[in-house]
Protein backbone atom coordinates (compact mmCIF):
# COMPACT_ATOMS: atom_id res chain seq x y z
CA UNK A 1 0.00 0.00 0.00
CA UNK A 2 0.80 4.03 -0.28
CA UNK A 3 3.09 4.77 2.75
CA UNK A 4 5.02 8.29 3.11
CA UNK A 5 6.84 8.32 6.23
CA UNK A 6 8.97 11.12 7.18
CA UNK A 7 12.10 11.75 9.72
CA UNK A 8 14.30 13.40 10.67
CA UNK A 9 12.93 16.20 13.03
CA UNK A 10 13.65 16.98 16.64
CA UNK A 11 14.61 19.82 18.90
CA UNK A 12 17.02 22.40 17.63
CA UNK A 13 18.15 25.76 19.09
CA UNK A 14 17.13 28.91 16.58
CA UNK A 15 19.67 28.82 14.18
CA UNK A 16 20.25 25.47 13.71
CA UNK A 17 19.74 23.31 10.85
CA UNK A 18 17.74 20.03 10.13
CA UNK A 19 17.46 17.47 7.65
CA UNK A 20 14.11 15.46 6.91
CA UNK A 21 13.99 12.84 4.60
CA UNK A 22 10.70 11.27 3.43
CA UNK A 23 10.69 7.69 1.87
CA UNK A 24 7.48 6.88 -0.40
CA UNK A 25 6.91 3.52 -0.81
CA UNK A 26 3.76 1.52 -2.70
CA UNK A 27 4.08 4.45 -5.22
CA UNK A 28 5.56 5.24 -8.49
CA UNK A 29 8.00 8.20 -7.16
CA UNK A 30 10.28 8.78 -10.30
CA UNK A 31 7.83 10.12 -12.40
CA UNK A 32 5.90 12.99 -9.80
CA UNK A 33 6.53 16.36 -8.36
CA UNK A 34 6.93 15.64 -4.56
CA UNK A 35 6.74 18.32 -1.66
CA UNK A 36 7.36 19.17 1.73
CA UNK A 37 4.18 20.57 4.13
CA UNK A 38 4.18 21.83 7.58
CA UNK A 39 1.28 22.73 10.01
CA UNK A 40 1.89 24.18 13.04
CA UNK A 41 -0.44 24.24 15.91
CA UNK A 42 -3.62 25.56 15.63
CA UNK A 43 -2.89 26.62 12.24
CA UNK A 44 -4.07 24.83 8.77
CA UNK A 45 -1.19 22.68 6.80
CA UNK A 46 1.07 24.98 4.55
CA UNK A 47 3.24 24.67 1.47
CA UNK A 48 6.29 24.70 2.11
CA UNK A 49 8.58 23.47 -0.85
CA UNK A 50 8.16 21.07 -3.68
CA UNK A 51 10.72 19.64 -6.69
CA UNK A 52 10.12 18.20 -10.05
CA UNK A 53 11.20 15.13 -11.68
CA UNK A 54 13.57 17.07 -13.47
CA UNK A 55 15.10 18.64 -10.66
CA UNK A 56 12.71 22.30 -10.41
CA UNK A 57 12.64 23.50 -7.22
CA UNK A 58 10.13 25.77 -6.27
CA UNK A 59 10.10 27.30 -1.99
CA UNK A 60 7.80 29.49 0.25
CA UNK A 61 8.67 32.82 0.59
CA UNK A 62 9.22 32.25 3.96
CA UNK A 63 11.56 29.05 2.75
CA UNK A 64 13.66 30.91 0.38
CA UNK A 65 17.10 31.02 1.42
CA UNK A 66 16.98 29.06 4.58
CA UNK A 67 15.91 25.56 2.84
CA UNK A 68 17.01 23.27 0.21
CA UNK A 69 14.87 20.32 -1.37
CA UNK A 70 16.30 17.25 -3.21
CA UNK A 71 15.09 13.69 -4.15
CA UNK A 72 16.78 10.73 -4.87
CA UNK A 73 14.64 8.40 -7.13
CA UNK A 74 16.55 5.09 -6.50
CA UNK A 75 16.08 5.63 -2.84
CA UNK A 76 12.44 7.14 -3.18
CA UNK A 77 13.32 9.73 -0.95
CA UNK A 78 12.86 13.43 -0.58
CA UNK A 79 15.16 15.71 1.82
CA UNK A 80 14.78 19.07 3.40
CA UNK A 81 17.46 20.28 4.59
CA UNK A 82 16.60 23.12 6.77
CA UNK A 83 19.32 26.14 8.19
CA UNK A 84 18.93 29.06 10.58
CA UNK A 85 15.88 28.03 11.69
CA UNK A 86 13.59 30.35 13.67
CA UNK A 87 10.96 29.74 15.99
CA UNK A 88 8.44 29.69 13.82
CA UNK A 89 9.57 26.90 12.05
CA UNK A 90 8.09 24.71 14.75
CA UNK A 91 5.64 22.28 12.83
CA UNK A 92 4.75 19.21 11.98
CA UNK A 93 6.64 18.36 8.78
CA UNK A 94 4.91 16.20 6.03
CA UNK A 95 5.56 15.32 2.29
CA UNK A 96 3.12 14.63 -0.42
CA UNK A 97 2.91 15.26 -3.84
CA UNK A 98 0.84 18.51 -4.57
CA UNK A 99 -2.13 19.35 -3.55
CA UNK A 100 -1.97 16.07 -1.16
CA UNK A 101 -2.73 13.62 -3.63
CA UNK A 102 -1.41 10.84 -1.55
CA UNK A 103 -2.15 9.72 2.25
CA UNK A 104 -1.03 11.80 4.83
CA UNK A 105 2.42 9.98 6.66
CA UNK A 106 2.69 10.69 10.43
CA UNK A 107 4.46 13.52 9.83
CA UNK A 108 7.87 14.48 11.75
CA UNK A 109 8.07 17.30 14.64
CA UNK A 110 10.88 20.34 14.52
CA UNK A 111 10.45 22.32 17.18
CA UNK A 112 12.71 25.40 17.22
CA UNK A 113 13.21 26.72 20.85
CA UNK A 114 15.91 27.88 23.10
């Protein structure tokens, strides 16, 4: 069956980086745009970056700058690597191809706190 399951997160000081990875599994991958989603408490699920099969990278203005996504299609797996991250980063991190076409993984938590 469809299974997304993301890592990866944990507790980091403001300024630190992360790296999730996401590994999809029951699904083609290769072919798909895949993405990265957060939702933070209280607050509805956002976009937060997403990259092509051919490599096109597209990132939430608040994103820009601070993150980086990649994929590697023999391992199924989609990264976000995450630097100087603020406080408000503090989410629930999921992927999914756009517009949440797949189901929803458990998700993995960053919390961002001093």
């Amino acid at each position: 069956q469809v299974q997304l399951v993301e890592s990866g997160g944990g507790l980091v000081q403001p300024g630190g980086s992360l790296r999730l990875s996401c590994v999809a599994s029951g699904v083609l991958f290769r072919p798909y745009t895949m993405a990265w989603y957060r939702q933070a408490p209280g607050k509805q699920r956002e976009f937060v970056a997403s990259i092509s099969s051919t490599g096109y990278t597209n990132l939430a203005d608040s994103a820009k700058s601070r993150f980086t996504i990649s994929r590697d299609d023999v391992r199924n797996t989609v990264y976000l690597q995450m630097n100087s991250l603020k406080p408000e980063d503090t989410a629930v991190y999921y992927c999914n191809r756009p517009y949440g076409m797949l189901p929803w993984g458990q998700g993995t938590q960053v919390t961002v706190s001093s």
